[in-house]
C-alpha atoms as a PDB file:
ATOM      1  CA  UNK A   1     -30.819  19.594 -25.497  1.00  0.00           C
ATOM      2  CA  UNK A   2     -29.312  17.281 -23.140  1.00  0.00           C
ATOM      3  CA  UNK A   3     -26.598  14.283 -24.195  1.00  0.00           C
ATOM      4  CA  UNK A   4     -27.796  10.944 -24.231  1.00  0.00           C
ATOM      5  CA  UNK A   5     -26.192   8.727 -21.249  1.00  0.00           C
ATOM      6  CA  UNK A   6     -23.051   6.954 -22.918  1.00  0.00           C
ATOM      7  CA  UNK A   7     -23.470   3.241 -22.112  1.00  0.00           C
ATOM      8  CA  UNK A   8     -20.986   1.574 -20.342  1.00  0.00           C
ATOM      9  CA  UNK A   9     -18.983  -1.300 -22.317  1.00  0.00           C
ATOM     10  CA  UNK A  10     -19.131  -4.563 -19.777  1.00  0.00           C
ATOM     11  CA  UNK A  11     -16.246  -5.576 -18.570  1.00  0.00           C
ATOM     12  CA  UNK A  12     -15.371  -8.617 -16.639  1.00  0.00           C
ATOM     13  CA  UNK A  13     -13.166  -7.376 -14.442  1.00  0.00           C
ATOM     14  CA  UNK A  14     -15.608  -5.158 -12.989  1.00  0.00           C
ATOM     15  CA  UNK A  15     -18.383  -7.519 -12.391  1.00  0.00           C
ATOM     16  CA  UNK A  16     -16.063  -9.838 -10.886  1.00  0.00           C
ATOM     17  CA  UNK A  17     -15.071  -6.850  -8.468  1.00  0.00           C
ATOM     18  CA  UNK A  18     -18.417  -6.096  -7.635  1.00  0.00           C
ATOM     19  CA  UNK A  19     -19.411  -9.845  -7.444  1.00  0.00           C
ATOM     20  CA  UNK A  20     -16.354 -10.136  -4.595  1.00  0.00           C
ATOM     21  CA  UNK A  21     -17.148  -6.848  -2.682  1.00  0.00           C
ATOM     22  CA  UNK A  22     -21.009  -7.654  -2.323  1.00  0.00           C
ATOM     23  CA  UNK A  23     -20.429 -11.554  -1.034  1.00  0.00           C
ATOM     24  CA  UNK A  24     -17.355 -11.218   1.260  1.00  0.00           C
ATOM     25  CA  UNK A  25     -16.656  -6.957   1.531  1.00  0.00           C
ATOM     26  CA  UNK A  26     -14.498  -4.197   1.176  1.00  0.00           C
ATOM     27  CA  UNK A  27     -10.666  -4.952   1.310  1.00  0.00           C
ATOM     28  CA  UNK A  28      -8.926  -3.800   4.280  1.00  0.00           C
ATOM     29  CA  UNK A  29      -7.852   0.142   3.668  1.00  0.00           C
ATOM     30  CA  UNK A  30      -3.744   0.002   2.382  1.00  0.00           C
ATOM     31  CA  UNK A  31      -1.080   0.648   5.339  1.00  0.00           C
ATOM     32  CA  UNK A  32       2.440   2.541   4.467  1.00  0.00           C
ATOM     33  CA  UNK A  33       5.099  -0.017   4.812  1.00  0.00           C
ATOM     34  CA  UNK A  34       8.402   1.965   5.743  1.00  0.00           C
ATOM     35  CA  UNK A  35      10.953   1.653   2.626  1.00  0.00           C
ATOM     36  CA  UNK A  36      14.134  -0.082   4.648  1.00  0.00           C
ATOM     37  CA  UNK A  37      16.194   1.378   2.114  1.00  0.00           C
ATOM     38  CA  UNK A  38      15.146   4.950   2.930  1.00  0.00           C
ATOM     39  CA  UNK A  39      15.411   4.375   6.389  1.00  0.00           C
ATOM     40  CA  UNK A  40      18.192   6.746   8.039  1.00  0.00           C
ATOM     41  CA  UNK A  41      21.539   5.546   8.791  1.00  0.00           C
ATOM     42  CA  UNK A  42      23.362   6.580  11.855  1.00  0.00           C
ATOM     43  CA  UNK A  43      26.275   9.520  11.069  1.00  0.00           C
ATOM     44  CA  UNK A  44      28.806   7.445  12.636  1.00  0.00           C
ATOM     45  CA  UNK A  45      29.955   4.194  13.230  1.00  0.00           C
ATOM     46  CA  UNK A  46      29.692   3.483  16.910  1.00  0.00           C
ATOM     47  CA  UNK A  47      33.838   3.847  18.822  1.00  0.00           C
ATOM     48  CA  UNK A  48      35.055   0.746  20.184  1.00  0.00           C
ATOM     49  CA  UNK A  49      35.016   2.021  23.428  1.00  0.00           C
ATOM     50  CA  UNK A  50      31.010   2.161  22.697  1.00  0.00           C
ATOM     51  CA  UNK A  51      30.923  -0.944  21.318  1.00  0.00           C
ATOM     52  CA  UNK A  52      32.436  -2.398  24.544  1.00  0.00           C
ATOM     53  CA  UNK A  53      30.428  -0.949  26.852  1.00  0.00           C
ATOM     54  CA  UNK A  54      27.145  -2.243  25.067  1.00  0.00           C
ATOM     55  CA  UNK A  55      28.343  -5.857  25.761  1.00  0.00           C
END
């Protein structure tokens, strides 16, 4: 014997969802932003001679 379909509980969230995606569309698909704090640091600090020659 097959289950009965369980009926889904309305929520408002969901319609309002729905509502959104059907009159102005999907949202844009998520990019990775880069975590600056994760970015990596040089080994060393640059020499002075370095630092002169930049400038």
């Amino acid at each position: 014997m097959a289950k009965k379909k369980r009926v889904r509980r309305f929520r408002v969230v969901t319609a309002v969802k729905e509502l959104a995606r059907e009159r102005i569309g999907m949202p844009p698909p998520t990019q990775v932003v880069p975590d600056r704090k994760k970015r990596k640091q040089e080994k060393h600090k640059p020499t002075l001679g370095k630092l002169l020659e930049d400038t």
